[in-house]
PDB file of N, CA and C in Angstrom:
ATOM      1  N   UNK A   1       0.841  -1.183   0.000  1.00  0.00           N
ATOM      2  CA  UNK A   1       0.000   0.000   0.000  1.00  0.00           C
ATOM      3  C   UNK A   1       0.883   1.242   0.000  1.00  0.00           C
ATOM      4  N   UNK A   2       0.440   2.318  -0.850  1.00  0.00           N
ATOM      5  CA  UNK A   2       1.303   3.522  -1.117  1.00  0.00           C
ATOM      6  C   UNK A   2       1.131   4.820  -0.173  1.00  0.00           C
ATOM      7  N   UNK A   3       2.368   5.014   0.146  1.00  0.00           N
ATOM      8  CA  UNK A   3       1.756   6.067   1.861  1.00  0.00           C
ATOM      9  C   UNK A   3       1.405   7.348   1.191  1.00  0.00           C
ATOM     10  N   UNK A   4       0.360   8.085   1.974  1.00  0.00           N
ATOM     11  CA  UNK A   4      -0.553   8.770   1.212  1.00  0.00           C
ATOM     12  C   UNK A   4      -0.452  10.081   1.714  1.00  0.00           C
ATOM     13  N   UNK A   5       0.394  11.591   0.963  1.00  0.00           N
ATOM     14  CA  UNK A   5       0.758  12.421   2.147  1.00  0.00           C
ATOM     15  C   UNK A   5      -0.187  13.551   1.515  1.00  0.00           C
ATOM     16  N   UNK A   6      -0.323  14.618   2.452  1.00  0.00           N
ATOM     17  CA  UNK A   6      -0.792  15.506   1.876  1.00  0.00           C
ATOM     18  C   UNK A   6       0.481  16.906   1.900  1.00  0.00           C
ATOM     19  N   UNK A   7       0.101  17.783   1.231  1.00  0.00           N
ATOM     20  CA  UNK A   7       1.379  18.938   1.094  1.00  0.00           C
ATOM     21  C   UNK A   7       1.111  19.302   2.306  1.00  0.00           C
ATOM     22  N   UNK A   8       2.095  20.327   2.842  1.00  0.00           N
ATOM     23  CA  UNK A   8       2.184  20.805   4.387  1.00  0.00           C
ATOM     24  C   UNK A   8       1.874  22.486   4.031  1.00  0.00           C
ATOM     25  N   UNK A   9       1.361  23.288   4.801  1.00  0.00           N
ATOM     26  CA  UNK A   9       1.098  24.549   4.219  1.00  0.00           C
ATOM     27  C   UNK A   9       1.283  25.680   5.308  1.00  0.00           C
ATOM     28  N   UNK A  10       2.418  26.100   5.519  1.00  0.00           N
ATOM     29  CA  UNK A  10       2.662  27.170   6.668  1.00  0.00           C
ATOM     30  C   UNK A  10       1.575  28.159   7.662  1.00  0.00           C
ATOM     31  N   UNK A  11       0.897  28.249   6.089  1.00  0.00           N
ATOM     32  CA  UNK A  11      -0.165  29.217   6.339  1.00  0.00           C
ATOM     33  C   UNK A  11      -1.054  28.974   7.174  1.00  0.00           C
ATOM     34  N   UNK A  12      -1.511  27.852   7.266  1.00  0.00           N
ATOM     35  CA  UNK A  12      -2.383  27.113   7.709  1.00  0.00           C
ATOM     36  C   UNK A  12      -2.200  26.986   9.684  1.00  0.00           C
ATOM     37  N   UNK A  13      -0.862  27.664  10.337  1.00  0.00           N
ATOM     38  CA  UNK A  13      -0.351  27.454  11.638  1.00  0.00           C
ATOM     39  C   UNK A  13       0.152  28.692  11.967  1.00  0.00           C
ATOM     40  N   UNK A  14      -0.525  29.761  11.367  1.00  0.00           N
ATOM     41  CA  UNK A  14       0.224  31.302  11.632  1.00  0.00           C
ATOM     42  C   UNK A  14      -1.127  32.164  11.652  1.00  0.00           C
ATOM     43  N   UNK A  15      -1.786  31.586  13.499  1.00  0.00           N
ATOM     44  CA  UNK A  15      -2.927  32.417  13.697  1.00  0.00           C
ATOM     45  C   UNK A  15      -2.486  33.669  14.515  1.00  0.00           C
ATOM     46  N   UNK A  16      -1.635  33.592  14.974  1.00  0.00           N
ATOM     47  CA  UNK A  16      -1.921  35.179  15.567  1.00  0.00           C
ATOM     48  C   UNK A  16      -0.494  35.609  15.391  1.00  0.00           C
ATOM     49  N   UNK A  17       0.045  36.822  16.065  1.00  0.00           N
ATOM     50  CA  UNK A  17       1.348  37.603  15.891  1.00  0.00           C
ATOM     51  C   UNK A  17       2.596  36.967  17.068  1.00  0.00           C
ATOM     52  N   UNK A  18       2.377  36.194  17.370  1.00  0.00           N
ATOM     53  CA  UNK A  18       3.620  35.249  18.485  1.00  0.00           C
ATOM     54  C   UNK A  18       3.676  34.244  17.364  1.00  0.00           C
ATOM     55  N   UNK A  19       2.960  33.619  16.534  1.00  0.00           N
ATOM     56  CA  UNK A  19       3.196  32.729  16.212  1.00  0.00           C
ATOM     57  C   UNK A  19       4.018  33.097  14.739  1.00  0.00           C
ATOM     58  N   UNK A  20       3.614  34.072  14.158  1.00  0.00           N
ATOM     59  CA  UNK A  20       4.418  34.922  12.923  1.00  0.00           C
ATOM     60  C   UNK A  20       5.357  35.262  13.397  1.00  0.00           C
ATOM     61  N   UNK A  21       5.736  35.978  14.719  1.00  0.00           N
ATOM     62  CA  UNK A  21       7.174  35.917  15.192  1.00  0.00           C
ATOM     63  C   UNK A  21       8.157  34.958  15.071  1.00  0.00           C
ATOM     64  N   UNK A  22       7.301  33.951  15.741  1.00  0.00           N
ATOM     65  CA  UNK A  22       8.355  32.729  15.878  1.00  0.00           C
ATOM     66  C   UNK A  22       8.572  32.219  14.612  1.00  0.00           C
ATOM     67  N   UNK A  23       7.621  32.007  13.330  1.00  0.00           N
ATOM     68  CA  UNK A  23       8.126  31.785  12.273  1.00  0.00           C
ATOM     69  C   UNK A  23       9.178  32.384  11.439  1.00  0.00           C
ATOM     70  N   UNK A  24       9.114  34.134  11.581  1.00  0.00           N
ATOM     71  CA  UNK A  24       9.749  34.977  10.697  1.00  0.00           C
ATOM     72  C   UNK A  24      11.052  34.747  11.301  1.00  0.00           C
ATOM     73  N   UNK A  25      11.736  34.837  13.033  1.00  0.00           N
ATOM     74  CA  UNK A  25      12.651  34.584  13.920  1.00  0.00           C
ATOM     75  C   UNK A  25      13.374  33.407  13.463  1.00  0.00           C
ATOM     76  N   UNK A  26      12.947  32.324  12.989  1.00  0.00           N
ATOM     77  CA  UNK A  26      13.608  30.523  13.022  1.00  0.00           C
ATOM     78  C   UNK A  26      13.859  31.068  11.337  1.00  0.00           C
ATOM     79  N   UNK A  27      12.760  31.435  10.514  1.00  0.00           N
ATOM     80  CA  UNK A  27      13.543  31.880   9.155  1.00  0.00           C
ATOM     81  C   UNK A  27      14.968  32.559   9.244  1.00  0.00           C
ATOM     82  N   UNK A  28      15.130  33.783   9.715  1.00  0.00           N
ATOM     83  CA  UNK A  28      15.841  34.763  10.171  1.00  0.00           C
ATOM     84  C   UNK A  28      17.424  33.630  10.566  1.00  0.00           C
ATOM     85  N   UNK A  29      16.988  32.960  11.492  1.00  0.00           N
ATOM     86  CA  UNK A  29      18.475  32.144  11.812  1.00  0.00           C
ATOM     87  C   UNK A  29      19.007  31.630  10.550  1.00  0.00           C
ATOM     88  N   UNK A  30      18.342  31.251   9.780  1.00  0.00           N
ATOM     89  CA  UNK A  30      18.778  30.527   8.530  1.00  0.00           C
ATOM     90  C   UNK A  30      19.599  31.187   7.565  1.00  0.00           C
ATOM     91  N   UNK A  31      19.829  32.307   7.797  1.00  0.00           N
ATOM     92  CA  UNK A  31      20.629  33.655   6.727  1.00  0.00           C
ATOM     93  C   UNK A  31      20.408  33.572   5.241  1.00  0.00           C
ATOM     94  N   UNK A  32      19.281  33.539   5.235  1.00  0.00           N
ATOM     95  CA  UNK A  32      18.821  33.321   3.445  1.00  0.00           C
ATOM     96  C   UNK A  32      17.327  34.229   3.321  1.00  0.00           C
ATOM     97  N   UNK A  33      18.622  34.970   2.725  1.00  0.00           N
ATOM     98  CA  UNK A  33      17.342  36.546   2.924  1.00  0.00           C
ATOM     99  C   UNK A  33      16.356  35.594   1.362  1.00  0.00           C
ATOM    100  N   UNK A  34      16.114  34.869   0.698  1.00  0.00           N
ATOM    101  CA  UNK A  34      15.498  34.518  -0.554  1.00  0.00           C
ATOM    102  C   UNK A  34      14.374  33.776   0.750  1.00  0.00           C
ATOM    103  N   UNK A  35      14.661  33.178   1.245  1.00  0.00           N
ATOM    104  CA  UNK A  35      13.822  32.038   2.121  1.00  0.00           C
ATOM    105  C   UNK A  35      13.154  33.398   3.164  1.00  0.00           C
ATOM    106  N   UNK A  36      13.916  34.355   3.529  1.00  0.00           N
ATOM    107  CA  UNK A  36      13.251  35.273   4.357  1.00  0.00           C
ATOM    108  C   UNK A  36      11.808  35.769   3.686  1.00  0.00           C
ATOM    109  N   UNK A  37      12.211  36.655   2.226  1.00  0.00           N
ATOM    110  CA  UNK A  37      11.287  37.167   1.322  1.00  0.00           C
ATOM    111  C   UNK A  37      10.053  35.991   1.577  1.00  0.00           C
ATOM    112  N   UNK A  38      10.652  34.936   0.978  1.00  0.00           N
ATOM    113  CA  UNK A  38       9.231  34.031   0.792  1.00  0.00           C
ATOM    114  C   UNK A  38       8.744  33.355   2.471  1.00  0.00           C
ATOM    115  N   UNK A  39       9.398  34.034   3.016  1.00  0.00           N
ATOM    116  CA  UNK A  39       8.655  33.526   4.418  1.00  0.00           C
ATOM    117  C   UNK A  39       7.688  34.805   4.830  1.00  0.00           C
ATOM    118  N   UNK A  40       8.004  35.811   4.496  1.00  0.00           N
ATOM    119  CA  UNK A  40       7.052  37.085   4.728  1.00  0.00           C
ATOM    120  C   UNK A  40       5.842  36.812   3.680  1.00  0.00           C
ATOM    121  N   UNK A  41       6.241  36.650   2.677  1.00  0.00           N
ATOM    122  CA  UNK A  41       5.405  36.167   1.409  1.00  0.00           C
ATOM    123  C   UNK A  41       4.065  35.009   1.971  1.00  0.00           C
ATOM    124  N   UNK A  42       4.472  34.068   2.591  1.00  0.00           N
ATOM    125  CA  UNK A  42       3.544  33.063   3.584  1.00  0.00           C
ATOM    126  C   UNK A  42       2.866  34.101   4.405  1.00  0.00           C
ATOM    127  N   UNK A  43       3.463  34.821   5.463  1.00  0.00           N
ATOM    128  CA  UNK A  43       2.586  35.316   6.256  1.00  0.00           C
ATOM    129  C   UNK A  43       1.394  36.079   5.646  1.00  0.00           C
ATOM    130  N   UNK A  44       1.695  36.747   4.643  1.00  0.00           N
ATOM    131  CA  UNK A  44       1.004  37.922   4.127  1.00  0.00           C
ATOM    132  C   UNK A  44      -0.328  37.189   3.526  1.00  0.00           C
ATOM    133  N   UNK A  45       0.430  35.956   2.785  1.00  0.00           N
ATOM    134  CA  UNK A  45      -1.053  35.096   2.345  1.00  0.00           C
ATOM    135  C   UNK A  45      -1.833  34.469   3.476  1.00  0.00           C
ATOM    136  N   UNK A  46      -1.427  34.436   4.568  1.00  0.00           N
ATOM    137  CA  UNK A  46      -2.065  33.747   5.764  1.00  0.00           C
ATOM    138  C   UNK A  46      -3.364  34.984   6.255  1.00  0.00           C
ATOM    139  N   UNK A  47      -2.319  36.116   6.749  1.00  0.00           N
ATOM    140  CA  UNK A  47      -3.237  37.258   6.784  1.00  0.00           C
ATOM    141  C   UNK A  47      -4.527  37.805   5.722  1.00  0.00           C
ATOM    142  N   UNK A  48      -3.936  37.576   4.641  1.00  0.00           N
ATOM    143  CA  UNK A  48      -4.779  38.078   3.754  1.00  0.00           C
ATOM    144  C   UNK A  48      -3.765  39.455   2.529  1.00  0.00           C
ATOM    145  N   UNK A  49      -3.468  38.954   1.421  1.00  0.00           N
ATOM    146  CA  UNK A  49      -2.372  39.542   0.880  1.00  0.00           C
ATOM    147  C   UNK A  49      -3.294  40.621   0.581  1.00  0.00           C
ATOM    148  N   UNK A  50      -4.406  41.143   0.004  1.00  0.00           N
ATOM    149  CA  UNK A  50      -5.372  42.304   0.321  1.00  0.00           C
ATOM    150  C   UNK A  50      -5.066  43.252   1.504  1.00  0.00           C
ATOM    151  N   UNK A  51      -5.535  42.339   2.286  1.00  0.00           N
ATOM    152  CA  UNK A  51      -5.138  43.476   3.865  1.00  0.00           C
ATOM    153  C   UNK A  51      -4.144  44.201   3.835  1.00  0.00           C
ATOM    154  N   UNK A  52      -2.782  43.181   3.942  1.00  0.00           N
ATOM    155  CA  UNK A  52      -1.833  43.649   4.061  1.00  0.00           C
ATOM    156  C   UNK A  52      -1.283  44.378   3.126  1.00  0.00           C
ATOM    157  N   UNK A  53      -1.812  44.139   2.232  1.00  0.00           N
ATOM    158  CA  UNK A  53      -0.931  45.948   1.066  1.00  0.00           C
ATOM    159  C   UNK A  53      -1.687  46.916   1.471  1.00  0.00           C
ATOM    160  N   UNK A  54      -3.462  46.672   1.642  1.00  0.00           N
ATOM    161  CA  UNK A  54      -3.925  48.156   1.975  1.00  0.00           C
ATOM    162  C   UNK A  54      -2.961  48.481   3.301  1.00  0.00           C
ATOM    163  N   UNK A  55      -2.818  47.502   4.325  1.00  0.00           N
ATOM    164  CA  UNK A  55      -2.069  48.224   5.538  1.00  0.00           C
ATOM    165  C   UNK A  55      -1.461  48.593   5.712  1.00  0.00           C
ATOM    166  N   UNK A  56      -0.059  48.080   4.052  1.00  0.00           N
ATOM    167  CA  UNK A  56       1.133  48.113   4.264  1.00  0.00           C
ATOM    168  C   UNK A  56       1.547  50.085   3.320  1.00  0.00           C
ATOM    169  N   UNK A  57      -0.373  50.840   2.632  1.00  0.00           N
ATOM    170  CA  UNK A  57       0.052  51.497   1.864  1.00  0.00           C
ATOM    171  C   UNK A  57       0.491  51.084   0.284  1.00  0.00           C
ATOM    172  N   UNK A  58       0.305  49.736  -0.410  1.00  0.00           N
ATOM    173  CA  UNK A  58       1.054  48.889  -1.485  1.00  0.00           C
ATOM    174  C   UNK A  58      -0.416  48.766  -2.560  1.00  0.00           C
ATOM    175  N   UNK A  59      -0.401  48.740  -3.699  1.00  0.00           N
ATOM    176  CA  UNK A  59      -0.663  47.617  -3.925  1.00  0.00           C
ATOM    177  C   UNK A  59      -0.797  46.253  -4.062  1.00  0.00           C
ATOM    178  N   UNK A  60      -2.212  45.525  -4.218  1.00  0.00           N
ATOM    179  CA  UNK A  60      -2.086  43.971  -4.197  1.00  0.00           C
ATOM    180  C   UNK A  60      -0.912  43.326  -4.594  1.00  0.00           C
ATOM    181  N   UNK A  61      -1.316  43.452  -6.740  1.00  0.00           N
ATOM    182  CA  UNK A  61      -0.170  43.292  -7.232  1.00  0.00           C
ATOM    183  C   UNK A  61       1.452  43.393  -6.806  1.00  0.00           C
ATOM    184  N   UNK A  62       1.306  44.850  -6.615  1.00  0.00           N
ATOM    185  CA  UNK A  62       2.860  45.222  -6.506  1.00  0.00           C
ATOM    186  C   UNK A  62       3.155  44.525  -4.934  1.00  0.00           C
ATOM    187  N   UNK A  63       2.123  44.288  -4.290  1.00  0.00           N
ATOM    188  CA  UNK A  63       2.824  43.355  -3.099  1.00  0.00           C
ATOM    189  C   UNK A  63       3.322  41.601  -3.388  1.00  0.00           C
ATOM    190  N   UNK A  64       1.907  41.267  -4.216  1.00  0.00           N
ATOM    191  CA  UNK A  64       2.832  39.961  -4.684  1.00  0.00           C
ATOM    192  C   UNK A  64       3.663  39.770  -5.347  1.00  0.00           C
ATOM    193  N   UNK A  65       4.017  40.756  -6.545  1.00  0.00           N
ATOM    194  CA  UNK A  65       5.164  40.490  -7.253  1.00  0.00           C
ATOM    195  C   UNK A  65       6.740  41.018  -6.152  1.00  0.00           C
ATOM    196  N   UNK A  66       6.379  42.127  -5.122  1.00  0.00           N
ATOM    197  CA  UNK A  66       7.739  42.128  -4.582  1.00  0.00           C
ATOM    198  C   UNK A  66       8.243  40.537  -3.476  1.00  0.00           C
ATOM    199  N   UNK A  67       7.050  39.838  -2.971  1.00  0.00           N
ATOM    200  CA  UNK A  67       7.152  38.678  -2.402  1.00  0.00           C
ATOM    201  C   UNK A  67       7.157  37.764  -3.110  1.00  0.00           C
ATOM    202  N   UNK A  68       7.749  37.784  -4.583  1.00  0.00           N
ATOM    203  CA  UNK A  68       7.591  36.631  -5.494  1.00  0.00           C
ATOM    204  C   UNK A  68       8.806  36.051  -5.461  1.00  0.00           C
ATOM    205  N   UNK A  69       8.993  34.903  -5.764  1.00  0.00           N
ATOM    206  CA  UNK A  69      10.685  34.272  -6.074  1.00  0.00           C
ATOM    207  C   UNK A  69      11.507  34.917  -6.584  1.00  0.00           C
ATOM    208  N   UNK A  70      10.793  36.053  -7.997  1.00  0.00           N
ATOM    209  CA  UNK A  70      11.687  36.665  -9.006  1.00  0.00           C
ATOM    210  C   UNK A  70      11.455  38.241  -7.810  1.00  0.00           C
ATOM    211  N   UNK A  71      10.858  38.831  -6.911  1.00  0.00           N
ATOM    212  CA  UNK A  71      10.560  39.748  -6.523  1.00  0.00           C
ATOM    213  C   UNK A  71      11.991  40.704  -5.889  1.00  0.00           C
ATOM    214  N   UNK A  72      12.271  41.647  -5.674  1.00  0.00           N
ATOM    215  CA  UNK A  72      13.528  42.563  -5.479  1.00  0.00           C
ATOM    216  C   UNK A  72      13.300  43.374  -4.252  1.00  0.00           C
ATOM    217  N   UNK A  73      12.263  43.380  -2.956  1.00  0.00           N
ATOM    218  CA  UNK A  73      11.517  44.088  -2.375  1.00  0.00           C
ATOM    219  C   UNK A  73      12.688  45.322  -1.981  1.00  0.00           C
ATOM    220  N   UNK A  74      12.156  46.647  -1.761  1.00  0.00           N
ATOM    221  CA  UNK A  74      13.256  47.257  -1.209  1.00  0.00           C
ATOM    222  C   UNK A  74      13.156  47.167   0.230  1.00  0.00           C
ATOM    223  N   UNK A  75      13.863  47.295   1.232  1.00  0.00           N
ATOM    224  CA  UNK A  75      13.889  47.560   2.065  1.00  0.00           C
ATOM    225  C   UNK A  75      12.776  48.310   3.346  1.00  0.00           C
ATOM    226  N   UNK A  76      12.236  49.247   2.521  1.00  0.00           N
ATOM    227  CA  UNK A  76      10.999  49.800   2.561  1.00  0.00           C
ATOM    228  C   UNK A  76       9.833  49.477   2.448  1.00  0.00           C
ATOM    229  N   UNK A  77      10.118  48.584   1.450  1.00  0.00           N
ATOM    230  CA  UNK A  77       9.181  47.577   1.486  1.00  0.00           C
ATOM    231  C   UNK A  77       8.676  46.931   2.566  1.00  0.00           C
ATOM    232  N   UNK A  78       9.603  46.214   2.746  1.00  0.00           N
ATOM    233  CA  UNK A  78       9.801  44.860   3.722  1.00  0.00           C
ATOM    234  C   UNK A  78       9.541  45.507   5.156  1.00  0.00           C
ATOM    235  N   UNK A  79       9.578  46.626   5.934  1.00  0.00           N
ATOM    236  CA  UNK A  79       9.355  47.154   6.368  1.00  0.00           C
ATOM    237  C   UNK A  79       7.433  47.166   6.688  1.00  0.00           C
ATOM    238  N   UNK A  80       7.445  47.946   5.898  1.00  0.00           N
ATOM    239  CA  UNK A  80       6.044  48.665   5.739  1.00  0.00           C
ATOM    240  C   UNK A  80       4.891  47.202   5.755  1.00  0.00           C
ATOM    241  N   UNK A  81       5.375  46.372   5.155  1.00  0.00           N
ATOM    242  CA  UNK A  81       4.946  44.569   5.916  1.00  0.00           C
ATOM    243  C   UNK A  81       4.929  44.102   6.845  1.00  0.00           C
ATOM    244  N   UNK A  82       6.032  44.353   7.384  1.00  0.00           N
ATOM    245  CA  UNK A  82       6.194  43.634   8.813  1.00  0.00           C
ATOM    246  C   UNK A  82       5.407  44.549   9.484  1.00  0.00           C
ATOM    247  N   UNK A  83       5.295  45.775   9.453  1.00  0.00           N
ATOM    248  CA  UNK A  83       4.259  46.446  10.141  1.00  0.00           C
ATOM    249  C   UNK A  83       3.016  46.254  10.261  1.00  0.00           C
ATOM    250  N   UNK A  84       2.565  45.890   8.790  1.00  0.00           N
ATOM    251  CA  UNK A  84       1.509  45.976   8.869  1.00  0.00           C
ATOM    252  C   UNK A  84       0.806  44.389   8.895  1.00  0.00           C
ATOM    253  N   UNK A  85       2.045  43.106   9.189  1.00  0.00           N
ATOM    254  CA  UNK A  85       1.924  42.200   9.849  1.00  0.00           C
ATOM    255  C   UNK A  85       1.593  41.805  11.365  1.00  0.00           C
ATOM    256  N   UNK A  86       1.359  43.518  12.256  1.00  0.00           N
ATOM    257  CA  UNK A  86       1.828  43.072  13.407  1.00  0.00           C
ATOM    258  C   UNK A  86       3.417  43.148  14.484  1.00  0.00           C
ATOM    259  N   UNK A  87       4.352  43.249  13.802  1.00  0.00           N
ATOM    260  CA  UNK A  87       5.936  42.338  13.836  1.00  0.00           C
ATOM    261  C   UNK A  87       6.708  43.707  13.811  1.00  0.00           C
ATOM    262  N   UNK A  88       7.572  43.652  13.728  1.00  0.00           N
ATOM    263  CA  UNK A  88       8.859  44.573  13.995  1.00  0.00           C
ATOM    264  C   UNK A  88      10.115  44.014  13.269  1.00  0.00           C
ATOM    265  N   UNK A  89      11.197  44.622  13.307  1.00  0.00           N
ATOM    266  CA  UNK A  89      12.796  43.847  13.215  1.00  0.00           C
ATOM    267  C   UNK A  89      13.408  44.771  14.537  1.00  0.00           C
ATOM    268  N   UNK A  90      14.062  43.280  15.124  1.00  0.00           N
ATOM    269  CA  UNK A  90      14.998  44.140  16.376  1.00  0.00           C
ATOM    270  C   UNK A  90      16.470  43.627  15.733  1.00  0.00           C
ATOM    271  N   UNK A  91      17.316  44.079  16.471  1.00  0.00           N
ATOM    272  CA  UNK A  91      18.753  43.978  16.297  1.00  0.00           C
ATOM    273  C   UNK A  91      19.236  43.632  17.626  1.00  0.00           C
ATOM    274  N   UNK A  92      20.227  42.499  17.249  1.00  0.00           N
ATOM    275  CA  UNK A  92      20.749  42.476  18.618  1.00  0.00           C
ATOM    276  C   UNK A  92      22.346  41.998  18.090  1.00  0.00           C
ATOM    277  N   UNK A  93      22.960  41.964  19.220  1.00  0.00           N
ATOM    278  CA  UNK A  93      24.448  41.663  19.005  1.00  0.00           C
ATOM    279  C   UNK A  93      24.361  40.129  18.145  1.00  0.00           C
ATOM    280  N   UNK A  94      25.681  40.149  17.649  1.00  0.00           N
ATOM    281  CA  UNK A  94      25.803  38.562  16.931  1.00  0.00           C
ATOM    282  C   UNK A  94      26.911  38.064  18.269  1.00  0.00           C
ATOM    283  N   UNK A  95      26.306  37.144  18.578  1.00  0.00           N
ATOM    284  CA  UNK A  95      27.369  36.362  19.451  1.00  0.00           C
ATOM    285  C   UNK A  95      28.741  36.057  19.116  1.00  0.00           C
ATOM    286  N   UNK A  96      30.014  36.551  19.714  1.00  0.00           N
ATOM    287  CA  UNK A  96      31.416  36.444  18.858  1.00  0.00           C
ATOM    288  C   UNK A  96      32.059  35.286  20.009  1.00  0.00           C
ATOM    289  N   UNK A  97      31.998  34.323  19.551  1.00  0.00           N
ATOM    290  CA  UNK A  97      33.254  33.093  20.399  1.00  0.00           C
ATOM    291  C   UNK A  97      34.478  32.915  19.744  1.00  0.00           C
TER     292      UNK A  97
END
């Protein structure tokens, strides 16, 4: 008998703003700002990619194409998302051993 999986879907486990933390945070360790983009890209579809451009000030479009694989977001961008995700960016020291 053939084991029978279904796809796994991020979106689907990112109900409130602790839990988008902790996702965007465990991305973040990974240092792959491409995997970052498309991890904001998840949240935004979880939220509602509508919402979040009106919140973020964006258009729809121009929000999915900057969260796209081929997407270039500026900085400002990415920003004006996380805001209007809820979320922040903090900075903290990099640990030096």
């Amino acid at each position: 008998m053939a084991l029978k999986t279904t796809r796994w879907d991020v979106t689907e486990y990112l109900e409130d703003e602790e839990d988008i933390a902790e996702y965007l945070n465990a991305v973040i360790e990974l240092d792959d700002p491409a995997l970052l983009q498309a991890a904001i890209g998840d949240v935004a579809k979880a939220r509602g990619m509508t919402k979040i451009a009106k919140d973020a000030g964006l258009g729809r479009e121009s929000l999915y194409k900057s969260l796209s694989a081929q997407g270039n977001p500026s900085f400002a961008t990415i920003l004006k998302v996380l805001h209007a995700l809820g979320t922040r960016i903090s900075i903290q020291p990099e640990h030096v051993h």
